[in-house]
Protein backbone atom coordinates (compact mmCIF):
# COMPACT_ATOMS: atom_id res chain seq x y z
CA UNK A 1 0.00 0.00 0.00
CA UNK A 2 0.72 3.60 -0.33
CA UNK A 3 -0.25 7.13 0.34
CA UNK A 4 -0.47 10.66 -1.22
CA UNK A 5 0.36 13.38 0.39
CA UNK A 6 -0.55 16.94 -1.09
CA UNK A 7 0.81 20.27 0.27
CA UNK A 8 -1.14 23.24 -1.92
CA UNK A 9 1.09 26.55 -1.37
CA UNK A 10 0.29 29.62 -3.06
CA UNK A 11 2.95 29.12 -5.64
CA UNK A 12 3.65 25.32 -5.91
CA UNK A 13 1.61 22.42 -5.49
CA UNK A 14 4.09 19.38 -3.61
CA UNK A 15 3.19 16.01 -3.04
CA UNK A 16 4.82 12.76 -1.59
CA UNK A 17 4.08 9.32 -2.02
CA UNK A 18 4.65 7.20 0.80
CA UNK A 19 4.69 3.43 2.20
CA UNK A 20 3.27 2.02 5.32
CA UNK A 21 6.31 2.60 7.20
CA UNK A 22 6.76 6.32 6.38
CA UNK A 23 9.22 5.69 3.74
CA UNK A 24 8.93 8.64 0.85
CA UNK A 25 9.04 6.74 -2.02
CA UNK A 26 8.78 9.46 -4.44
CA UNK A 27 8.10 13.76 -4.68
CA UNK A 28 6.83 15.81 -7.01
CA UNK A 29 6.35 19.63 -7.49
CA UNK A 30 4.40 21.51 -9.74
CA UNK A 31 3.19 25.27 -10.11
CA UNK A 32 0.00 26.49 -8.56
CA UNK A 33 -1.13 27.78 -12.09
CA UNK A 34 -2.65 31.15 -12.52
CA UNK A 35 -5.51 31.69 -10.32
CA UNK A 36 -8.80 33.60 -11.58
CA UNK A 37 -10.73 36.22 -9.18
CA UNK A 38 -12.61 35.27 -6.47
CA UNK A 39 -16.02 36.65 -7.99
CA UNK A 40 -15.25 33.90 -10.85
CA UNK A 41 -14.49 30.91 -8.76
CA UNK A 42 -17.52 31.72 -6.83
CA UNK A 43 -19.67 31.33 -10.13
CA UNK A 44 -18.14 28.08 -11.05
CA UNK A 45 -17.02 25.86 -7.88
CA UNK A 46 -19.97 26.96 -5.44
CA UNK A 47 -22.35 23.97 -4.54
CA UNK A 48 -22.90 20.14 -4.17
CA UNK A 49 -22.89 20.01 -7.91
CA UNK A 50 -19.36 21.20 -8.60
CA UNK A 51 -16.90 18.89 -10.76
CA UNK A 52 -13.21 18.69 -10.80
CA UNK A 53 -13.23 21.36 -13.79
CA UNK A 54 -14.46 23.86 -11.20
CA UNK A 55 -11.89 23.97 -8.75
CA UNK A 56 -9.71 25.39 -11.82
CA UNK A 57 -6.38 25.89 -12.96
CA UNK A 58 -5.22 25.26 -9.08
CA UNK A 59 -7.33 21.99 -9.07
CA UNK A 60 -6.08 21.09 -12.14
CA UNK A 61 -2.50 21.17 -10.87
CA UNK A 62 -3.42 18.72 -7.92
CA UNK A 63 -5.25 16.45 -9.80
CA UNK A 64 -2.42 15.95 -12.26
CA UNK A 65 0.25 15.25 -9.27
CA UNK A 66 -1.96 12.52 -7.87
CA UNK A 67 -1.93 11.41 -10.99
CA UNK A 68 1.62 11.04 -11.40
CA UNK A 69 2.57 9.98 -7.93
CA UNK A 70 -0.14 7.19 -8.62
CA UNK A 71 1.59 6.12 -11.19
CA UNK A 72 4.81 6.27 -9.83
CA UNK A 73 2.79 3.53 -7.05
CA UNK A 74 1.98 1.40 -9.74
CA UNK A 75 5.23 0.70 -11.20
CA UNK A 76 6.45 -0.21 -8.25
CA UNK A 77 2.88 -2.98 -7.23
CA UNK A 78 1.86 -0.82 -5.37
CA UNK A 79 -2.04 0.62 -4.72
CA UNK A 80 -2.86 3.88 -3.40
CA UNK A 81 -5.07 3.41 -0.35
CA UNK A 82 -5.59 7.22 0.49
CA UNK A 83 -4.95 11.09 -0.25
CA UNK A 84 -4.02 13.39 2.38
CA UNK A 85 -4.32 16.97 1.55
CA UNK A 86 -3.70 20.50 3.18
CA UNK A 87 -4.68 23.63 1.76
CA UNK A 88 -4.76 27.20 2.73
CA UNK A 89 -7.49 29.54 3.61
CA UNK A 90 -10.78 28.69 5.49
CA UNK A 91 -11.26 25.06 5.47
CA UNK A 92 -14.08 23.19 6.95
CA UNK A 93 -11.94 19.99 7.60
CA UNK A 94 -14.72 18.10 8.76
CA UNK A 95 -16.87 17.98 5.62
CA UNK A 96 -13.73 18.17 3.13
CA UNK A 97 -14.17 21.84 2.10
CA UNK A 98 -12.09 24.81 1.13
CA UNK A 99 -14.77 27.31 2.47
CA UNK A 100 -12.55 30.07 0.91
CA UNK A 101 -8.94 29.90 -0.31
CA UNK A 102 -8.09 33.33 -2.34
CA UNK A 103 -4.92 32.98 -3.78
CA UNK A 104 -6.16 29.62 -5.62
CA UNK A 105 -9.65 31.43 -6.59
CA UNK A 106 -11.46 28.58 -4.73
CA UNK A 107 -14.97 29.52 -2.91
CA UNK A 108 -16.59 26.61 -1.25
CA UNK A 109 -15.02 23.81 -2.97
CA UNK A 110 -15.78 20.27 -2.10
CA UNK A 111 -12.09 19.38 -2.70
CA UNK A 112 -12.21 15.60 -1.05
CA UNK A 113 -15.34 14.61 -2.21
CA UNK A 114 -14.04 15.85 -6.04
CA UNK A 115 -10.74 13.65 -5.51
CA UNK A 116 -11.95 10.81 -3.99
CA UNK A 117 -14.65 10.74 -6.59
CA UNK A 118 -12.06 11.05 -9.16
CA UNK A 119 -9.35 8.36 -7.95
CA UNK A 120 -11.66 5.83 -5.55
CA UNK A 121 -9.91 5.96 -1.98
CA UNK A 122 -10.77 8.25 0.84
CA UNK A 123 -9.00 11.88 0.83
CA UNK A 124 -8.64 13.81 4.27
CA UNK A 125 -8.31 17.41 3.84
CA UNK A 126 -6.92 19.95 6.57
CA UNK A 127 -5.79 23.48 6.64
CA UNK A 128 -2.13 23.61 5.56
CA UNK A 129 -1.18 25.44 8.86
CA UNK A 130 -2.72 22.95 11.24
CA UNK A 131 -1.19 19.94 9.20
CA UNK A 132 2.09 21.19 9.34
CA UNK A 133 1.27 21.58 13.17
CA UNK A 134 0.31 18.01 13.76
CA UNK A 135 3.65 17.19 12.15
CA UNK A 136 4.65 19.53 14.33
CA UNK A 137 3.40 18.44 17.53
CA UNK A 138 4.81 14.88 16.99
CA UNK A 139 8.16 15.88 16.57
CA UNK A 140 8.50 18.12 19.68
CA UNK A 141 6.45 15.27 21.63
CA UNK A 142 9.37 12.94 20.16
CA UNK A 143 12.29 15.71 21.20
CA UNK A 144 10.39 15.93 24.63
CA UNK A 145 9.26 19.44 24.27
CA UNK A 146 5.94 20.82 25.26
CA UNK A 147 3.06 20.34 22.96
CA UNK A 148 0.51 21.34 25.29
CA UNK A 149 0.61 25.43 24.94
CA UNK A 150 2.17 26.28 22.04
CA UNK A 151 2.04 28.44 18.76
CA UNK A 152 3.02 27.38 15.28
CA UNK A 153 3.45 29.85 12.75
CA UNK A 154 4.38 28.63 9.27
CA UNK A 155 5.70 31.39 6.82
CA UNK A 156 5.78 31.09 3.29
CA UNK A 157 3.43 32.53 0.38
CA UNK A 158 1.08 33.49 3.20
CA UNK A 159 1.40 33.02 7.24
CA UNK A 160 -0.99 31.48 9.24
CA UNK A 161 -0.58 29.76 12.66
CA UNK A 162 -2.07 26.90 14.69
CA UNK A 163 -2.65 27.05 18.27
CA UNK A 164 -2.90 24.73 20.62
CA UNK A 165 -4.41 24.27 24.01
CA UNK A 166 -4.17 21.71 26.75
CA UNK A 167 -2.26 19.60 23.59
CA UNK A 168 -5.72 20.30 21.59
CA UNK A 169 -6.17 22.58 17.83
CA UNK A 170 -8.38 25.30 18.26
CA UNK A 171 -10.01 25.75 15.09
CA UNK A 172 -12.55 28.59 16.49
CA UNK A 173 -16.68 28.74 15.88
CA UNK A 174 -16.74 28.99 11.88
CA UNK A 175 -13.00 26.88 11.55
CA UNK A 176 -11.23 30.15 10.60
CA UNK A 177 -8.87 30.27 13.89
CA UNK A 178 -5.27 31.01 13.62
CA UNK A 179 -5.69 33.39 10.62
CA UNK A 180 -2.65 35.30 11.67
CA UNK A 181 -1.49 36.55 8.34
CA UNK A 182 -4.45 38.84 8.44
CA UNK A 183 -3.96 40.78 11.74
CA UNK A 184 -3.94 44.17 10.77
CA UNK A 185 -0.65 45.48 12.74
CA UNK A 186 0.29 48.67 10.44
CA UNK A 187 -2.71 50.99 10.76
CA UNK A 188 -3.45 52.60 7.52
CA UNK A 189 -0.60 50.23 5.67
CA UNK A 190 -0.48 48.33 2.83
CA UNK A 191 -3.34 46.42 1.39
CA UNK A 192 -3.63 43.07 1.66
CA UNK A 193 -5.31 40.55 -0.87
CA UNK A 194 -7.57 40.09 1.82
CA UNK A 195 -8.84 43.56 1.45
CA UNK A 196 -7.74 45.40 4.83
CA UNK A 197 -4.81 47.24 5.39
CA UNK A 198 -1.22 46.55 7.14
CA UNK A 199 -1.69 43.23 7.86
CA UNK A 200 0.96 41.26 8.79
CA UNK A 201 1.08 38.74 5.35
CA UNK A 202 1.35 42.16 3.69
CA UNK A 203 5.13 42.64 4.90
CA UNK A 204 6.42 39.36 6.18
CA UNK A 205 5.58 36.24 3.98
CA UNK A 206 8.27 35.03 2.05
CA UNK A 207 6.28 36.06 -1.39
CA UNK A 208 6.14 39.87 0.15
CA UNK A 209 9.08 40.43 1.38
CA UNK A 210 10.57 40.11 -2.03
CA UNK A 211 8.50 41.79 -3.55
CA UNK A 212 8.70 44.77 -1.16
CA UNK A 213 12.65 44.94 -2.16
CA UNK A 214 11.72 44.60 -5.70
CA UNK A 215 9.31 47.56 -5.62
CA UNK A 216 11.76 49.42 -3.13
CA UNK A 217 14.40 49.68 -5.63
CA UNK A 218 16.10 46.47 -4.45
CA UNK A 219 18.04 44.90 -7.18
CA UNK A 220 20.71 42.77 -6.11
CA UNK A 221 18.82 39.68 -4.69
CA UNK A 222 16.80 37.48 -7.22
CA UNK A 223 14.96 36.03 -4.28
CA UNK A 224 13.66 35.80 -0.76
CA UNK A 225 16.44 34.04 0.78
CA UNK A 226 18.75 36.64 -1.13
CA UNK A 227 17.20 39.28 0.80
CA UNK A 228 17.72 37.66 4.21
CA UNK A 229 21.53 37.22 3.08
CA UNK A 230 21.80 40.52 2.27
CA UNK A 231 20.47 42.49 5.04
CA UNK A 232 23.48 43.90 6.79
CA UNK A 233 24.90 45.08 3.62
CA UNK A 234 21.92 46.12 1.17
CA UNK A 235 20.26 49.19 2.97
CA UNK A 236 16.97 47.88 0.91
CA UNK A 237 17.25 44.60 2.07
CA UNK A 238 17.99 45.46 5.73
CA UNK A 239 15.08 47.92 5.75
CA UNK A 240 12.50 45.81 4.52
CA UNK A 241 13.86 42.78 6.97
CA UNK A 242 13.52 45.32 9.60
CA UNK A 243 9.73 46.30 8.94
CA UNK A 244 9.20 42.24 8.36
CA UNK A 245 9.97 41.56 11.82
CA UNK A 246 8.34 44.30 13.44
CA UNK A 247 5.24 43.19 11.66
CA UNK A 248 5.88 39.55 12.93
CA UNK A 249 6.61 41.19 16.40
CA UNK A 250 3.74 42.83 16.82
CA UNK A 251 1.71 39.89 15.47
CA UNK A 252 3.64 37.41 17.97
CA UNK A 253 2.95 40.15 21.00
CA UNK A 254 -0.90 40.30 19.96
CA UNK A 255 -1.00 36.02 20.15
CA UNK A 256 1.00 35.84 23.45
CA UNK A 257 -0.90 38.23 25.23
CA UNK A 258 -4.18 36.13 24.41
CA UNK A 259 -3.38 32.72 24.61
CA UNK A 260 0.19 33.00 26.97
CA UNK A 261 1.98 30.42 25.01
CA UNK A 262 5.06 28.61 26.65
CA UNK A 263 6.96 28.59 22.89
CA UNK A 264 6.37 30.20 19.39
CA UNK A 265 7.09 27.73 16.62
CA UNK A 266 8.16 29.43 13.28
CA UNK A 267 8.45 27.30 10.60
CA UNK A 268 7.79 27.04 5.97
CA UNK A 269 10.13 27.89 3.86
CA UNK A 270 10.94 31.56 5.87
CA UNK A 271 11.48 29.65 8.86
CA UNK A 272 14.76 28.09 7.49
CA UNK A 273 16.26 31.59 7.62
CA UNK A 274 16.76 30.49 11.23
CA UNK A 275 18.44 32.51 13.74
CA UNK A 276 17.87 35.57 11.51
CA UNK A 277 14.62 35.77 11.54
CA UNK A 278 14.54 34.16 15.63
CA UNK A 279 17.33 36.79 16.94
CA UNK A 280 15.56 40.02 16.34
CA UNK A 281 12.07 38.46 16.26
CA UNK A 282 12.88 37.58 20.07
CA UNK A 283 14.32 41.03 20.70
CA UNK A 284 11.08 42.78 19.02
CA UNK A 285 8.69 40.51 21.25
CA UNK A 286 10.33 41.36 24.34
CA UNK A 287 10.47 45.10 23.79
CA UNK A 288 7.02 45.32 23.03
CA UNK A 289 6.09 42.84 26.20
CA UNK A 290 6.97 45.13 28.75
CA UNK A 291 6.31 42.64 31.78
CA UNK A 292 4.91 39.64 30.73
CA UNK A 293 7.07 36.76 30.41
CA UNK A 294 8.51 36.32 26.40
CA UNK A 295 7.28 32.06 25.52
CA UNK A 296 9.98 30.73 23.76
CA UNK A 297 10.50 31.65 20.15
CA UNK A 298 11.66 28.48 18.64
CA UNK A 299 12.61 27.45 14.78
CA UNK A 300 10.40 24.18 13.55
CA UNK A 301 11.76 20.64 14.32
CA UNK A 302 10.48 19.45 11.09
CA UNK A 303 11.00 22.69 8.89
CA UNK A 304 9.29 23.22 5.36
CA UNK A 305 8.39 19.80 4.99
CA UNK A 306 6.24 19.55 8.01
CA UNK A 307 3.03 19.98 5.45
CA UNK A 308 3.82 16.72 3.57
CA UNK A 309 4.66 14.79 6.97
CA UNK A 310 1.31 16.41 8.24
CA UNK A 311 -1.06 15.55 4.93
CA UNK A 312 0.38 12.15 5.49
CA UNK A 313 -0.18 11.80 9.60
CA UNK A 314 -4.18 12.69 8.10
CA UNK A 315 -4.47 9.59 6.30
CA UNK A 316 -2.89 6.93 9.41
CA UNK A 317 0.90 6.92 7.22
CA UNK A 318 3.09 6.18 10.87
CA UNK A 319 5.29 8.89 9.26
CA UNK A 320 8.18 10.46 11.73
CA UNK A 321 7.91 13.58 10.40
CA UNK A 322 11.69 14.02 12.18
CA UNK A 323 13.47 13.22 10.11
CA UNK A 324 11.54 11.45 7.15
CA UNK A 325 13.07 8.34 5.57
CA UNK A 326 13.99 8.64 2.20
CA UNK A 327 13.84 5.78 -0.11
């Protein structure tokens, strides 16, 4: 037997296939094609009635990595027993629904029912934040660390964080907890795709803060992680670091204020800038804090590929998501 595991970003689509035993037996990554407007997914994928064709180009792209990582099962004898997916925006895991997801253009699509429909084996579906977190959650439990009060915040294309209480996921009245990435912490600042202002996506996700530099005048990175080498020497670079972090600051003071955390987890493909994002990050928090204890502000155990390990934990894989066997 094997598994599928699907990890839907805003700007690649990665999947896994894996054995009983957790062993990755083979990856795949495609783009997350061009998404349309909301106003037209709403049109086409709203409903019980909606097909594969309506979830879109972004559908499209899933549907054709199942496909290959199915067939990369079958030429080894082996059948596919299950799909476990994670996706961004508001997700009703429960009934298998992306309630909203904006940077696919997908309004109230019945994603598992569509795939397991199209390929015959149960699909589990989960917000990408609080899959990652379950992979999460294992590996601290594994490294002895608390799991019982803790914050993870994955940062890549968007941010969005998964909290957890007395060792439990909140996932809030409607299912839309943890939306993190759209705490408005600069008043009157940027907009957001979201439509508000200053939120803290806007200046610290790995897509924006590129993209910032870019439109700053910054032109000696070609991407993200060029940015985070550069700050100390590029003036663009370290000023648009420097208003990344205060954004995540804030955001981080907000959370531990609330919920009193014992550790922030940072983690996606930001998250490997390591200690400098964690340094000043920590210094922000505790300026801002005044008296209240700072939780520990920790870099993922499992790191980007915690959504893989965590689309897989959905669909009973034993995976260790720390470290993941490769074949």
């Amino acid at each position: 037997m094997a598994v599928v595991a699907v990890d839907i970003g805003g700007t690649t689509v990665k999947g896994a296939l894996f054995d009983a035993d957790g062993t990755v037996l083979d990856r795949a990554t495609v783009p997350t094609f061009p998404v349309r407007a909301p106003s037209d997914a709403a049109a086409s994928t709203s409903g019980p009635g909606a097909t594969a064709d309506a979830g879109g180009p972004a559908l499209a792209a899933v549907v054709g990595l199942v496909d290959r990582l199915a067939a990369s099962a079958d030429r080894t004898g082996r059948a596919v027993t299950g799909i476990g997916l994670c996706s961004p925006g508001l997700v009703d895991a429960a009934a298998g629904r992306v309630v909203l997801a904006v940077n696919l253009g997908w309004v109230d699509l019945p994603v598992a029912e569509l795939l397991a429909d199209r390929f015959g084996v149960p699909v589990a579906l989960e917000h990408d934040a609080r899959a990652a977190a379950r992979a999460e959650q294992a590996a601290r439990s594994a490294a002895d660390k608390s799991v019982d009060e803790f914050v993870f915040i994955p940062i890549g294309t968007g941010i969005a964080a998964t909290i957890f209480t007395g060792g439990t996921i909140v996932h809030g009245a409607t299912g839309g907890a943890g939306e993190f990435g759209h705490v408005p912490v600069v008043p009157g600042g940027e907009l957001c795709t979201c439509g508000q202002r200053g939120c803290v996506e806007v200046y610290a996700s790995a897509g924006n803060v590129f993209r910032r530099y870019r439109e700053a005048g910054g032109a000696l990175a070609a991407s993200t992680r060029e940015v985070v080498e550069l700050v100390g020497t590029d003036p663009v670079a370290t000023r648009v670091w420097a208003e990344a972090i205060d954004a995540l600051a804030t955001g981080v003071v907000m959370l531990t204020a609330v919920l009193d955390p014992s550790a922030v987890v940072i983690g996606g493909g930001l998250g490997e800038a390591g200690e400098r994002l964690l340094a000043p990050l920590r210094t922000g928090v505790a300026e801002r804090l005044g008296w209240r204890p700072v939780p520990s502000i920790e870099q993922s155990l499992v790191g980007a590929g915690a959504g893989l390990a965590g689309a897989a934990l959905l669909v009973g894989t034993p995976v260790q998501p720390h470290p993941v066997k490769e074949s």
